[in-house]
PDB file of N, CA and C in Angstrom:
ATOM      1  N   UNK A   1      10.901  -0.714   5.496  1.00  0.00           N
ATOM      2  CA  UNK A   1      10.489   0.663   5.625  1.00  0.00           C
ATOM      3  C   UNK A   1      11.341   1.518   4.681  1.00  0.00           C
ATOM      4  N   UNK A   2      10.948   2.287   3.914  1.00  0.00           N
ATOM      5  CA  UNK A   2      11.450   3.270   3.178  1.00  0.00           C
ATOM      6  C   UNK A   2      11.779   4.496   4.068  1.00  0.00           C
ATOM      7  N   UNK A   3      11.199   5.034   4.604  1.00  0.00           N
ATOM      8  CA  UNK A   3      11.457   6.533   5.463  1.00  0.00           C
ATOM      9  C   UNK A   3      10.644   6.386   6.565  1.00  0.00           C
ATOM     10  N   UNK A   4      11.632   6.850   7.501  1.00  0.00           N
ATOM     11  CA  UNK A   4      11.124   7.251   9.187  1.00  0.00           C
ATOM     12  C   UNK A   4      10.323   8.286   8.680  1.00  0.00           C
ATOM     13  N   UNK A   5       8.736   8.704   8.673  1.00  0.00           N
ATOM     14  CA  UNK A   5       8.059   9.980   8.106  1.00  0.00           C
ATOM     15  C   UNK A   5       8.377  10.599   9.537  1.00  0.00           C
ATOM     16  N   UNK A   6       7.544  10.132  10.645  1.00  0.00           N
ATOM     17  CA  UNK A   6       7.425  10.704  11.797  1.00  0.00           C
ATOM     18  C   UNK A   6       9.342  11.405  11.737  1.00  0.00           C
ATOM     19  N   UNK A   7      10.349  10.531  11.974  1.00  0.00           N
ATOM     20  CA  UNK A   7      11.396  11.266  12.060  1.00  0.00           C
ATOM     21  C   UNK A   7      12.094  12.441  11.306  1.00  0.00           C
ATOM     22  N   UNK A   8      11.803  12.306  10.110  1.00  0.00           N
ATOM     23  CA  UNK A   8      11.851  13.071   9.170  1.00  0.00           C
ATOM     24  C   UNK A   8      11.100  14.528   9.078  1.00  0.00           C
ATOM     25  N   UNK A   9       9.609  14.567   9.566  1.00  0.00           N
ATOM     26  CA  UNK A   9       8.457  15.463  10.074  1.00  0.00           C
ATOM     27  C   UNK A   9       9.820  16.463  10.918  1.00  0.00           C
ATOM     28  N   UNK A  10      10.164  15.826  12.671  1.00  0.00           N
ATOM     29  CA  UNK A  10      10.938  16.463  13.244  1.00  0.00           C
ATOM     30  C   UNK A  10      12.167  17.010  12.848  1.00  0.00           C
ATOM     31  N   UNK A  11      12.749  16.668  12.035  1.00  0.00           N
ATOM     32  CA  UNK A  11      13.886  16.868  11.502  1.00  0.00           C
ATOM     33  C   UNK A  11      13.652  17.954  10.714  1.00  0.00           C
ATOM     34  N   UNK A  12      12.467  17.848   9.686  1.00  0.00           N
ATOM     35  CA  UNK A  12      12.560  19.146   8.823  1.00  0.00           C
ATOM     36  C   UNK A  12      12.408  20.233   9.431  1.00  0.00           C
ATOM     37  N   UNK A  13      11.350  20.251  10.437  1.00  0.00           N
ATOM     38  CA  UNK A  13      11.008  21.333  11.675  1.00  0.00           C
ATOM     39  C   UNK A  13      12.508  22.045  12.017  1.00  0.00           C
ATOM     40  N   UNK A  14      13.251  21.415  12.735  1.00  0.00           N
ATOM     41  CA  UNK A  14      14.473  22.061  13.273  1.00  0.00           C
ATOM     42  C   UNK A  14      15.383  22.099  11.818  1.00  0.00           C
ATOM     43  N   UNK A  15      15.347  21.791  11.035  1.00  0.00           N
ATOM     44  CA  UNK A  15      15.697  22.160   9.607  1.00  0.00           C
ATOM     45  C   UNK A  15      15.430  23.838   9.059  1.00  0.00           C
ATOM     46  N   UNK A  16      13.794  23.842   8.976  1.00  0.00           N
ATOM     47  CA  UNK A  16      13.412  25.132   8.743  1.00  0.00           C
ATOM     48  C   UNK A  16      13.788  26.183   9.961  1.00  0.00           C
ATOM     49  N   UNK A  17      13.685  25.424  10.764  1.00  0.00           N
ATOM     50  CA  UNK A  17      13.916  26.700  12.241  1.00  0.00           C
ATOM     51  C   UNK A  17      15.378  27.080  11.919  1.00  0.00           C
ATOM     52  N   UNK A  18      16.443  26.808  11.312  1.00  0.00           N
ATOM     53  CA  UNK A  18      17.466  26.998  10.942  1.00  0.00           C
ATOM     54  C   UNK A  18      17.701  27.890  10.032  1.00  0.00           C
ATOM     55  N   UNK A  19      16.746  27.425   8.476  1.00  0.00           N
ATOM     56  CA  UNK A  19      16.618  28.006   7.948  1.00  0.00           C
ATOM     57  C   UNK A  19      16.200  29.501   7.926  1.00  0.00           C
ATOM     58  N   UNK A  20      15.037  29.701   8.718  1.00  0.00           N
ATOM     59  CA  UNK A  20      14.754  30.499   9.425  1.00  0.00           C
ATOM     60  C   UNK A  20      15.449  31.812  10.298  1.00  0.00           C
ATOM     61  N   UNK A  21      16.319  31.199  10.625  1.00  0.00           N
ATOM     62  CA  UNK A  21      17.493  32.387  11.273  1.00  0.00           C
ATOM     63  C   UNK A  21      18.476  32.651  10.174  1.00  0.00           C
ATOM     64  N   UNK A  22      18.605  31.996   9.193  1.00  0.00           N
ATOM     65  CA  UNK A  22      19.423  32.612   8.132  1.00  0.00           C
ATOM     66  C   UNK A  22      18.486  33.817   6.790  1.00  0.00           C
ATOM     67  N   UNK A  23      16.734  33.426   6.903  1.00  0.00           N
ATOM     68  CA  UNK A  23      16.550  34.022   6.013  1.00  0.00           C
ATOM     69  C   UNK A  23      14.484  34.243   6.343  1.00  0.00           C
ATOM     70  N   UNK A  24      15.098  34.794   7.959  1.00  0.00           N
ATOM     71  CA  UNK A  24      13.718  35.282   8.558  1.00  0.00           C
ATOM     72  C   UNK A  24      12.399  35.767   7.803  1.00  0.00           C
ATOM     73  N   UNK A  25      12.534  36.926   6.822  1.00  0.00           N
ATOM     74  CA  UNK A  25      11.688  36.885   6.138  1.00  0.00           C
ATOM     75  C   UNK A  25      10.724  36.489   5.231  1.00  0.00           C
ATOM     76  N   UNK A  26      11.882  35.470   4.939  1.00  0.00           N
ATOM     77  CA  UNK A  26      11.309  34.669   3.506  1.00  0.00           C
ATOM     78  C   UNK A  26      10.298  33.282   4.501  1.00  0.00           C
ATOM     79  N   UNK A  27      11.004  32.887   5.551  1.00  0.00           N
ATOM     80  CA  UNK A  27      10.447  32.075   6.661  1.00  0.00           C
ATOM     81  C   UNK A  27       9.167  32.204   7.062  1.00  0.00           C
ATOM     82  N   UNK A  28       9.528  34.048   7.784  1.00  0.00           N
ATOM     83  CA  UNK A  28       8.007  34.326   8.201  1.00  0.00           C
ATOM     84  C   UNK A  28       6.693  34.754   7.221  1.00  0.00           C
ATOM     85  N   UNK A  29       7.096  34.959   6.029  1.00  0.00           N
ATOM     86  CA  UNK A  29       5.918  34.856   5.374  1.00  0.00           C
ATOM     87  C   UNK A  29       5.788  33.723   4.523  1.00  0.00           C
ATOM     88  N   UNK A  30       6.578  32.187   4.363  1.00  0.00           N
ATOM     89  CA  UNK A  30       5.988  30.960   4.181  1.00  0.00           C
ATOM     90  C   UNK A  30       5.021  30.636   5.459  1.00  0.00           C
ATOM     91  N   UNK A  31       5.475  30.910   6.557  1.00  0.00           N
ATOM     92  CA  UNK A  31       4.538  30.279   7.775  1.00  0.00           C
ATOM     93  C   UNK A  31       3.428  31.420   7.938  1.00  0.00           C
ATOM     94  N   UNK A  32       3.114  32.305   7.840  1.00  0.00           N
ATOM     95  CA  UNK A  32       1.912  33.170   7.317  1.00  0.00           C
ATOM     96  C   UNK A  32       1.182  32.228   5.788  1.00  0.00           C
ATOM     97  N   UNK A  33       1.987  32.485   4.746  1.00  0.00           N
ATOM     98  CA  UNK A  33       1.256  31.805   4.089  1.00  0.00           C
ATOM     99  C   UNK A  33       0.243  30.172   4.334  1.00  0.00           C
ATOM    100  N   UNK A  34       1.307  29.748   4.653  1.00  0.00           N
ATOM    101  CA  UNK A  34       0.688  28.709   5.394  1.00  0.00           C
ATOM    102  C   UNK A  34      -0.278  28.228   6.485  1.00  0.00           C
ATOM    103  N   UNK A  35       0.220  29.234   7.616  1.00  0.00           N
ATOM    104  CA  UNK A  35      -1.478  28.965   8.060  1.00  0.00           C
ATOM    105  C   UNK A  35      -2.578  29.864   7.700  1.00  0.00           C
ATOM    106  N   UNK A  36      -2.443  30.813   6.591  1.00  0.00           N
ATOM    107  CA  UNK A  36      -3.516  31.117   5.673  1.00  0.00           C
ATOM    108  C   UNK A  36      -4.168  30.491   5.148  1.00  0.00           C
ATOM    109  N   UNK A  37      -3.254  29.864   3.846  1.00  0.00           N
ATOM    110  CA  UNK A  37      -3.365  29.027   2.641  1.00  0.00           C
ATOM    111  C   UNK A  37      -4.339  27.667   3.783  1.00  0.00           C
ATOM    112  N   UNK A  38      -4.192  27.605   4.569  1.00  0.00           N
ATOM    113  CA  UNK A  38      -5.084  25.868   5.501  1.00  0.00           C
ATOM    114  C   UNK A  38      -5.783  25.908   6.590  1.00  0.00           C
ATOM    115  N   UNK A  39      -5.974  27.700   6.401  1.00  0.00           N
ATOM    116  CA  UNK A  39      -7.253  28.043   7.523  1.00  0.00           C
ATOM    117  C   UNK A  39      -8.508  27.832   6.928  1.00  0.00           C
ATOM    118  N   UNK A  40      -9.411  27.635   8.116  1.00  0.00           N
ATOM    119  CA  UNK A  40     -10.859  27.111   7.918  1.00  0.00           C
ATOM    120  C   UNK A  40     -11.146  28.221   7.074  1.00  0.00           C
ATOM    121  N   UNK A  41     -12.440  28.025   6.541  1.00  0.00           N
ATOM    122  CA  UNK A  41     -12.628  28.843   5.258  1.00  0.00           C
ATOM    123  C   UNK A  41     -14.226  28.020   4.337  1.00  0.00           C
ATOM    124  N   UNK A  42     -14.290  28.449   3.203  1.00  0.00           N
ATOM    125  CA  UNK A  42     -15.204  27.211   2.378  1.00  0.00           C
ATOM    126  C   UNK A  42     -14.783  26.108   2.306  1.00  0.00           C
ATOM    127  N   UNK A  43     -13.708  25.526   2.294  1.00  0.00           N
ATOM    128  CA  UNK A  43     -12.818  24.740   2.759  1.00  0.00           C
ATOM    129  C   UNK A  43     -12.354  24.364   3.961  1.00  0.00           C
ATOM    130  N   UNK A  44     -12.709  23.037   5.119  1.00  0.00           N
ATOM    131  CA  UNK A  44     -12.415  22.856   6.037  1.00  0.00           C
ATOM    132  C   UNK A  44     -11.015  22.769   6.021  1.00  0.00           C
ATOM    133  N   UNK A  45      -9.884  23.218   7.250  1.00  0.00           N
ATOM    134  CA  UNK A  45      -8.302  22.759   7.327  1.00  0.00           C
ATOM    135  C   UNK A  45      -7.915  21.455   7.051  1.00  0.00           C
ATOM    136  N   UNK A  46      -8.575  20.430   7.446  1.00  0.00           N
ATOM    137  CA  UNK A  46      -9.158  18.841   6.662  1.00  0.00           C
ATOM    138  C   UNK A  46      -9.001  18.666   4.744  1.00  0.00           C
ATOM    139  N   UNK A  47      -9.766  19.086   4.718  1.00  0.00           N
ATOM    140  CA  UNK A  47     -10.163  18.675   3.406  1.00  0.00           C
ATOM    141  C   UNK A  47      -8.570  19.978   2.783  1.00  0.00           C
ATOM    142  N   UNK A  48      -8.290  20.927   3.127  1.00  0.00           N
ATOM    143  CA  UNK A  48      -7.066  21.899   2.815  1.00  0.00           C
ATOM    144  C   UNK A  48      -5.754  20.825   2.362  1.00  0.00           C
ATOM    145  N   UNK A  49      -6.019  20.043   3.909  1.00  0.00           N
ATOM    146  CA  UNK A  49      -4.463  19.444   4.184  1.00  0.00           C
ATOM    147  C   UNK A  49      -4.471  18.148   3.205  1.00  0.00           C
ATOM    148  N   UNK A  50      -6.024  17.479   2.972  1.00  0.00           N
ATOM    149  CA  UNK A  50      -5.847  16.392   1.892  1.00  0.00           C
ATOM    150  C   UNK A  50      -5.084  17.141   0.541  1.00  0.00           C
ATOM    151  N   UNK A  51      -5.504  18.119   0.281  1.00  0.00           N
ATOM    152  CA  UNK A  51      -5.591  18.874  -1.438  1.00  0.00           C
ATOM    153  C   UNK A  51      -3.945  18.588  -1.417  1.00  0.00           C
ATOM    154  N   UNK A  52      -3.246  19.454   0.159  1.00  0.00           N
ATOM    155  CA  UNK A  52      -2.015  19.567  -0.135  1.00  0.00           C
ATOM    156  C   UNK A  52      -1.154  18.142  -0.538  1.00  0.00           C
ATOM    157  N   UNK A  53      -1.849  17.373   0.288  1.00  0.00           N
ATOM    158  CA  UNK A  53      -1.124  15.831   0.298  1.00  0.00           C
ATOM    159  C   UNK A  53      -0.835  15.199  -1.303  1.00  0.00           C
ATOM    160  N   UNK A  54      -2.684  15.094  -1.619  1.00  0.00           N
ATOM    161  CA  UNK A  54      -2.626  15.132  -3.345  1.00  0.00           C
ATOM    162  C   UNK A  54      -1.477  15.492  -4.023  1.00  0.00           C
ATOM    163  N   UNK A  55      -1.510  17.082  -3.980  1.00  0.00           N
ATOM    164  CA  UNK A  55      -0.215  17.586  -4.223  1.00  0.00           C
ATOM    165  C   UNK A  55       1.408  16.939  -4.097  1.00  0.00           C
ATOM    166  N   UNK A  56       1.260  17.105  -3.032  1.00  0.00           N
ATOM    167  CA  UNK A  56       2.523  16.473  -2.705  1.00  0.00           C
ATOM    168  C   UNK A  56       3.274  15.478  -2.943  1.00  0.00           C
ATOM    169  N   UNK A  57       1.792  14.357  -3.263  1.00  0.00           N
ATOM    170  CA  UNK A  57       2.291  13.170  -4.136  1.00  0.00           C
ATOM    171  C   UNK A  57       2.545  13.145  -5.496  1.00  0.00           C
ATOM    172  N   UNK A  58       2.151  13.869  -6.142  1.00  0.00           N
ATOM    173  CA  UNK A  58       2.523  14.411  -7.410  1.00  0.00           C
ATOM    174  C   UNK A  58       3.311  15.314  -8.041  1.00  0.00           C
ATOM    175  N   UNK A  59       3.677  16.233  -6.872  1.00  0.00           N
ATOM    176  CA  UNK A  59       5.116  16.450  -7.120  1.00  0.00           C
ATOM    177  C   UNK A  59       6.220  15.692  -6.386  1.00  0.00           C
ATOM    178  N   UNK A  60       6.138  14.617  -6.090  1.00  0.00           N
ATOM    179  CA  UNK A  60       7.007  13.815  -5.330  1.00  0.00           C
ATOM    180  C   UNK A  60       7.947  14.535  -4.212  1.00  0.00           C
ATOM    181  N   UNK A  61       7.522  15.088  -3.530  1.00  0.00           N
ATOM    182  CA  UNK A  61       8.242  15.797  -2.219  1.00  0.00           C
ATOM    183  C   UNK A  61       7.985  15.119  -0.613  1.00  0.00           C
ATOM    184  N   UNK A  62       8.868  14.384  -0.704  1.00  0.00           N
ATOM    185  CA  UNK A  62       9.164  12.982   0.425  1.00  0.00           C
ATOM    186  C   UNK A  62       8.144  13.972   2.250  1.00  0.00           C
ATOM    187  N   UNK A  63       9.208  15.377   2.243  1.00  0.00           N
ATOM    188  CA  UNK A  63       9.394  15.974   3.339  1.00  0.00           C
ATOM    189  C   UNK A  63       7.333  16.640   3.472  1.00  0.00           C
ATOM    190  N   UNK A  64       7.256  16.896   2.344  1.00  0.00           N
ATOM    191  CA  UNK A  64       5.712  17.271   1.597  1.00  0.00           C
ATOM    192  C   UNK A  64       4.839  16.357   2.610  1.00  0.00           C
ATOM    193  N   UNK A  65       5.272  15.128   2.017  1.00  0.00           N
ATOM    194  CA  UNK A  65       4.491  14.109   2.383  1.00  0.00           C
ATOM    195  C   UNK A  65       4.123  13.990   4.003  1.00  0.00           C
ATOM    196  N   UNK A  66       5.435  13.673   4.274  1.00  0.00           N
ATOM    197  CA  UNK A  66       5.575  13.120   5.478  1.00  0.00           C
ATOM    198  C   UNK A  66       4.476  14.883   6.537  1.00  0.00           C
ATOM    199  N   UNK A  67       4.740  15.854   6.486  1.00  0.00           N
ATOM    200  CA  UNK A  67       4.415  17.155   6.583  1.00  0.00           C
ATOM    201  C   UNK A  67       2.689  16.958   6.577  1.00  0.00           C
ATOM    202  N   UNK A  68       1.955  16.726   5.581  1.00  0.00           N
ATOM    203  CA  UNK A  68       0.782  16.691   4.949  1.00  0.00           C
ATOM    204  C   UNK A  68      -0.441  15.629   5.723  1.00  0.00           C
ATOM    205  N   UNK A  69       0.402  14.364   5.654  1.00  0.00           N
ATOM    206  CA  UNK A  69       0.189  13.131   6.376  1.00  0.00           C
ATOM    207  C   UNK A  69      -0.795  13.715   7.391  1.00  0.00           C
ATOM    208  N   UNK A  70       0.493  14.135   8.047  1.00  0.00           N
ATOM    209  CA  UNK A  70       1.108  14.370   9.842  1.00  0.00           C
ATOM    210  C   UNK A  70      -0.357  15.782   9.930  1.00  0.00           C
ATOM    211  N   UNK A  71      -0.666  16.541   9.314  1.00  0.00           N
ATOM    212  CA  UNK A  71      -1.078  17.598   9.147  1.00  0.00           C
ATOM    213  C   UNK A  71      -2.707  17.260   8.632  1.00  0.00           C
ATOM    214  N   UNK A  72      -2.777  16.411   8.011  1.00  0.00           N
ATOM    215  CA  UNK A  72      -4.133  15.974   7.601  1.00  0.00           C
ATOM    216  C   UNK A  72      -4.961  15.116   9.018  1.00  0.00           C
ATOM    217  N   UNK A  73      -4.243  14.250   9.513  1.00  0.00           N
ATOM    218  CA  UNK A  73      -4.569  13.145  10.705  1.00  0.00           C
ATOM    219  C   UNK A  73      -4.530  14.518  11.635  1.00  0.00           C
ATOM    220  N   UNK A  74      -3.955  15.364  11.968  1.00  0.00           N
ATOM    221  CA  UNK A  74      -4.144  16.447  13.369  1.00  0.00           C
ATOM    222  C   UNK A  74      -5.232  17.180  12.793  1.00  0.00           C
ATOM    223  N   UNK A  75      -5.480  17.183  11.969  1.00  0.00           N
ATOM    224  CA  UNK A  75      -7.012  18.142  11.433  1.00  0.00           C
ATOM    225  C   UNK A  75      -8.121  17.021  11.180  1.00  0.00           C
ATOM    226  N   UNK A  76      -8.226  15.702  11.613  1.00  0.00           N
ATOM    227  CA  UNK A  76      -9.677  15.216  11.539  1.00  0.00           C
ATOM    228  C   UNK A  76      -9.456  14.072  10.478  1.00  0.00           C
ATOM    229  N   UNK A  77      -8.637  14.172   9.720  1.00  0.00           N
ATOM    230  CA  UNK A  77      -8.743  13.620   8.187  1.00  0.00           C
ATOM    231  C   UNK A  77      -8.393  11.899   8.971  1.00  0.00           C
ATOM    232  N   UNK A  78     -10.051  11.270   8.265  1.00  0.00           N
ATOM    233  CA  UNK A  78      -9.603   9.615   8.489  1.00  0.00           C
ATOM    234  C   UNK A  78      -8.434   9.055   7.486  1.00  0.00           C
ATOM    235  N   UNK A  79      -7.941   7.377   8.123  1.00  0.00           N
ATOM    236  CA  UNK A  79      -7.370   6.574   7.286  1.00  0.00           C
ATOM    237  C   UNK A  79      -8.060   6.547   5.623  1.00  0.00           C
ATOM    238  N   UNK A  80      -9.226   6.018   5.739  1.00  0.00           N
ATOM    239  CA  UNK A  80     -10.049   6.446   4.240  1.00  0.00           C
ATOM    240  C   UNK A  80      -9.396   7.759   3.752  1.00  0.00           C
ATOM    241  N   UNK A  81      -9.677   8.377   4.462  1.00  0.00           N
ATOM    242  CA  UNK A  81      -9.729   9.954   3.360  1.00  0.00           C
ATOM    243  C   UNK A  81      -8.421   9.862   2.970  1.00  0.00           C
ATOM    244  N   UNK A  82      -7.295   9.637   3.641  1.00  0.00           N
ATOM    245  CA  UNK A  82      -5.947   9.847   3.418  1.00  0.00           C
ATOM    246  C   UNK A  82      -6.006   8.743   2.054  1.00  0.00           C
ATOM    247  N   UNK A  83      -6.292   7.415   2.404  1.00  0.00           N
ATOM    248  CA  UNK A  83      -6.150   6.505   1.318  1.00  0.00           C
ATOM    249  C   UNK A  83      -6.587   6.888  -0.159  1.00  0.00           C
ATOM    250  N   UNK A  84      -8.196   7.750   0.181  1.00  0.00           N
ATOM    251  CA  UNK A  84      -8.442   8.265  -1.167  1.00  0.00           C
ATOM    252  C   UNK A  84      -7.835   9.200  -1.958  1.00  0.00           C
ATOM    253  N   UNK A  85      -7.323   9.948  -1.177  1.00  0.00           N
ATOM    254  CA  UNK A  85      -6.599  11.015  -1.772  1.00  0.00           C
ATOM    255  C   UNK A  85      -5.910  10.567  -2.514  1.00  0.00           C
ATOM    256  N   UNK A  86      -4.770   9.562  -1.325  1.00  0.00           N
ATOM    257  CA  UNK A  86      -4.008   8.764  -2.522  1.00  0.00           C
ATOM    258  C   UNK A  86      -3.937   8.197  -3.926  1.00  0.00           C
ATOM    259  N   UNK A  87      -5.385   7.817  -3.677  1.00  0.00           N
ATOM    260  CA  UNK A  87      -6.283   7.477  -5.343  1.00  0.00           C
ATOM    261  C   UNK A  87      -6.398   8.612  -6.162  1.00  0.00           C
ATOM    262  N   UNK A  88      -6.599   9.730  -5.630  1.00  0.00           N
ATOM    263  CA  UNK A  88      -6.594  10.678  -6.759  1.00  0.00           C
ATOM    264  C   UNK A  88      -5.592  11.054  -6.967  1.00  0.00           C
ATOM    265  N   UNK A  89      -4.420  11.313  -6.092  1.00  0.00           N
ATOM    266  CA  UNK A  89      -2.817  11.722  -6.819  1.00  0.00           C
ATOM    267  C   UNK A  89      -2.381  10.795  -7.667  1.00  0.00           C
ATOM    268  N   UNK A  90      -2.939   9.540  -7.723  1.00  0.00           N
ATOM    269  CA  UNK A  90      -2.420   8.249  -8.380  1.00  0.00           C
ATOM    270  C   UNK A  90      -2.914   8.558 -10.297  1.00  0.00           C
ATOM    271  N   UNK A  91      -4.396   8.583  -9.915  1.00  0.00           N
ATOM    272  CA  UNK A  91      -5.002   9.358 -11.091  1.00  0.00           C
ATOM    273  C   UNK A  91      -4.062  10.330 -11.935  1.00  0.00           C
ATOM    274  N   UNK A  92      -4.063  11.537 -10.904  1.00  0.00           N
ATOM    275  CA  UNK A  92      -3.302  12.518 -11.957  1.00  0.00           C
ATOM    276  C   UNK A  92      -1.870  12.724 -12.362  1.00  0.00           C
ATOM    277  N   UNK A  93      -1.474  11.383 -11.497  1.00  0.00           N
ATOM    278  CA  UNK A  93       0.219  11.806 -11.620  1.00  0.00           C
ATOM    279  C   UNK A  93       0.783  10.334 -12.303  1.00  0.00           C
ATOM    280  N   UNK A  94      -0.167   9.301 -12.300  1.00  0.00           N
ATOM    281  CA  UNK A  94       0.174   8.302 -12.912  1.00  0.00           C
ATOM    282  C   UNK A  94       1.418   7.602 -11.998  1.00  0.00           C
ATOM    283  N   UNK A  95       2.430   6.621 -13.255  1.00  0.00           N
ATOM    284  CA  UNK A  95       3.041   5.360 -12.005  1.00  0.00           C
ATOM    285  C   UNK A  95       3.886   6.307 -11.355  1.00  0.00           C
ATOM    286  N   UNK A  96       4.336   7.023 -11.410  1.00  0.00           N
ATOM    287  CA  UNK A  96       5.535   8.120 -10.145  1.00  0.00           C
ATOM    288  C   UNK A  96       4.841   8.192  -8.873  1.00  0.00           C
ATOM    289  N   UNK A  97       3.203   8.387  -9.410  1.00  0.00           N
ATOM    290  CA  UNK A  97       2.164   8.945  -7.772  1.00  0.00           C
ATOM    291  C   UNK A  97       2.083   7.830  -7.141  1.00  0.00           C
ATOM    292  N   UNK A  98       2.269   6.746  -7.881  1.00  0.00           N
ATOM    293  CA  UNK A  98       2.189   5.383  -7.346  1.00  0.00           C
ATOM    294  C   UNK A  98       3.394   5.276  -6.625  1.00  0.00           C
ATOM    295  N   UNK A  99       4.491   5.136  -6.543  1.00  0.00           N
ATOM    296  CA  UNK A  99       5.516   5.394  -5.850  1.00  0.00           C
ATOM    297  C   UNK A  99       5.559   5.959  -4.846  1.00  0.00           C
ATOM    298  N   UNK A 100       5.050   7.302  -4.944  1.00  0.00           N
ATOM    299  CA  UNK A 100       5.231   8.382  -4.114  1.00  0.00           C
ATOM    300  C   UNK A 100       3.866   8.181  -2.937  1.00  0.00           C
ATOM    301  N   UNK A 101       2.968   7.847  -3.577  1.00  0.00           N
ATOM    302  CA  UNK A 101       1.048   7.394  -2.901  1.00  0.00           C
ATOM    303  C   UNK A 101       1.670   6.364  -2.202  1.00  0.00           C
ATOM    304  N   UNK A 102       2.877   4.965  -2.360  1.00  0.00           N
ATOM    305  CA  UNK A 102       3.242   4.324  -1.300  1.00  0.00           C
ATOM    306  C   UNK A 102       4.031   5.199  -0.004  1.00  0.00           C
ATOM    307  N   UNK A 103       4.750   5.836  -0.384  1.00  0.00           N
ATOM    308  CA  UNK A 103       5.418   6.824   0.732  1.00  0.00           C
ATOM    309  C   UNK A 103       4.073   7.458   1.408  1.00  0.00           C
ATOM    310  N   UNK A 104       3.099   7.959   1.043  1.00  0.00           N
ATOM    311  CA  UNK A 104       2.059   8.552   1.725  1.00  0.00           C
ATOM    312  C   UNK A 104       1.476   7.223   2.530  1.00  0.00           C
ATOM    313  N   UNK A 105       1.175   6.494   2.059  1.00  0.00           N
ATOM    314  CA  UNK A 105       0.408   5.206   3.245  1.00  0.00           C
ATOM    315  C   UNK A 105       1.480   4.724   4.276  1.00  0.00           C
ATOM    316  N   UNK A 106       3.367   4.435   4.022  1.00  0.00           N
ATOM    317  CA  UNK A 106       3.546   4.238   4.322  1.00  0.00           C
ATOM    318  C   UNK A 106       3.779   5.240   5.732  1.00  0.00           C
ATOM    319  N   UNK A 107       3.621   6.625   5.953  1.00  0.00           N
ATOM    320  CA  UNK A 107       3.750   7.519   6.940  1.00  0.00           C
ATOM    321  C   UNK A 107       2.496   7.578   7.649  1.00  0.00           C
ATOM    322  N   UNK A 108       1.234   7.511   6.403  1.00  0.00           N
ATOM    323  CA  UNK A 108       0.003   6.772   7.432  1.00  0.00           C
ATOM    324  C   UNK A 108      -0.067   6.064   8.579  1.00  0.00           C
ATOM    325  N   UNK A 109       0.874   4.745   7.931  1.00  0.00           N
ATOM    326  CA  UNK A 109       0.610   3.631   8.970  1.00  0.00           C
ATOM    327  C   UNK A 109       1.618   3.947  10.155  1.00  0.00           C
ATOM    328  N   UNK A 110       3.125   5.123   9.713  1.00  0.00           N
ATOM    329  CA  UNK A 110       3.742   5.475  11.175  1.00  0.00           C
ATOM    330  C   UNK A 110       2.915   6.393  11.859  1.00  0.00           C
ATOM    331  N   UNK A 111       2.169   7.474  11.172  1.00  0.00           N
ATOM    332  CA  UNK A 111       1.798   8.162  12.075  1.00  0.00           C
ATOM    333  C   UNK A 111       0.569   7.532  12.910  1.00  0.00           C
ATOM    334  N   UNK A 112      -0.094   6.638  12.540  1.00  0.00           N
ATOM    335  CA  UNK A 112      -1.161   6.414  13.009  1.00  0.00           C
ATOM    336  C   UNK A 112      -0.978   5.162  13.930  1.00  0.00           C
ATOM    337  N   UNK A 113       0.175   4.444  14.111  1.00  0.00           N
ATOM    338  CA  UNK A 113       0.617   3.661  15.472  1.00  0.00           C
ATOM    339  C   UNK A 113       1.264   4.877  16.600  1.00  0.00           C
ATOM    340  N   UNK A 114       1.661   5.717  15.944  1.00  0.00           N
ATOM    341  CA  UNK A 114       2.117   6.619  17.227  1.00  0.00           C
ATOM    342  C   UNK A 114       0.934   7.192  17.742  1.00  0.00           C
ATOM    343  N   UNK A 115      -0.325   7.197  17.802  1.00  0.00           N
ATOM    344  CA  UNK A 115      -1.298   7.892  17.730  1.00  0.00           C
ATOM    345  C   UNK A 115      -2.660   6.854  18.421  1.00  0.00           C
ATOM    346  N   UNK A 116      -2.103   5.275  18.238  1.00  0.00           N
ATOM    347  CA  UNK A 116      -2.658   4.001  19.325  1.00  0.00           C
ATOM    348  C   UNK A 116      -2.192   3.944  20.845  1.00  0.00           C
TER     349      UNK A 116
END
């Protein structure tokens, strides 16, 4: 195993909540932005949370990932969809997304035994 995602998920949480009391504002309008930026819309919160994942694998952001995963599977998003995505961050980000597209399956497969 490369990274506990699931543990890591919790960790960043009480991470930002930290963060958060040192620099409230900047906090409360990332978490505004955020459930903006992945509210239903022409865009289901689903198909939102894949785009971000994409993302995430291509800018290689571990905490991204693990976040996105976790965030795509609570909004509907199947094993497929997650896998494809993967295929397309792989596409645009080349061998790094490949790296990083393993960290995404590998939080797949934690989040989705906690979830059997």
């Amino acid at each position: 195993m490369l990274n506990d995602h699931p543990k890591k998920y919790h960790e960043l949480i009480g991470l930002m909540e930290q963060l958060g009391s040192k620099i409230p504002g900047t906090m409360e309008a990332f978490e505004k932005l955020h459930i903006s930026g992945t509210a239903d819309g022409v865009l289901h919160k689903k198909t939102k949370e894949l785009i971000a994942l994409g993302i995430a694998i291509t800018v290689r952001c571990d905490g991204c990932i693990a976040f996105h995963v976790h965030d795509a599977l609570k909004s509907g998003a199947t094993p497929n969809e997650i896998v494809e995505t993967i295929g397309v961050a792989v596409l645009m980000g080349g061998g790094p997304a490949v790296v990083y597209g393993c960290e995404a399956l590998e939080a797949l497969q934690q989040f989705s035994a906690l979830s059997d």
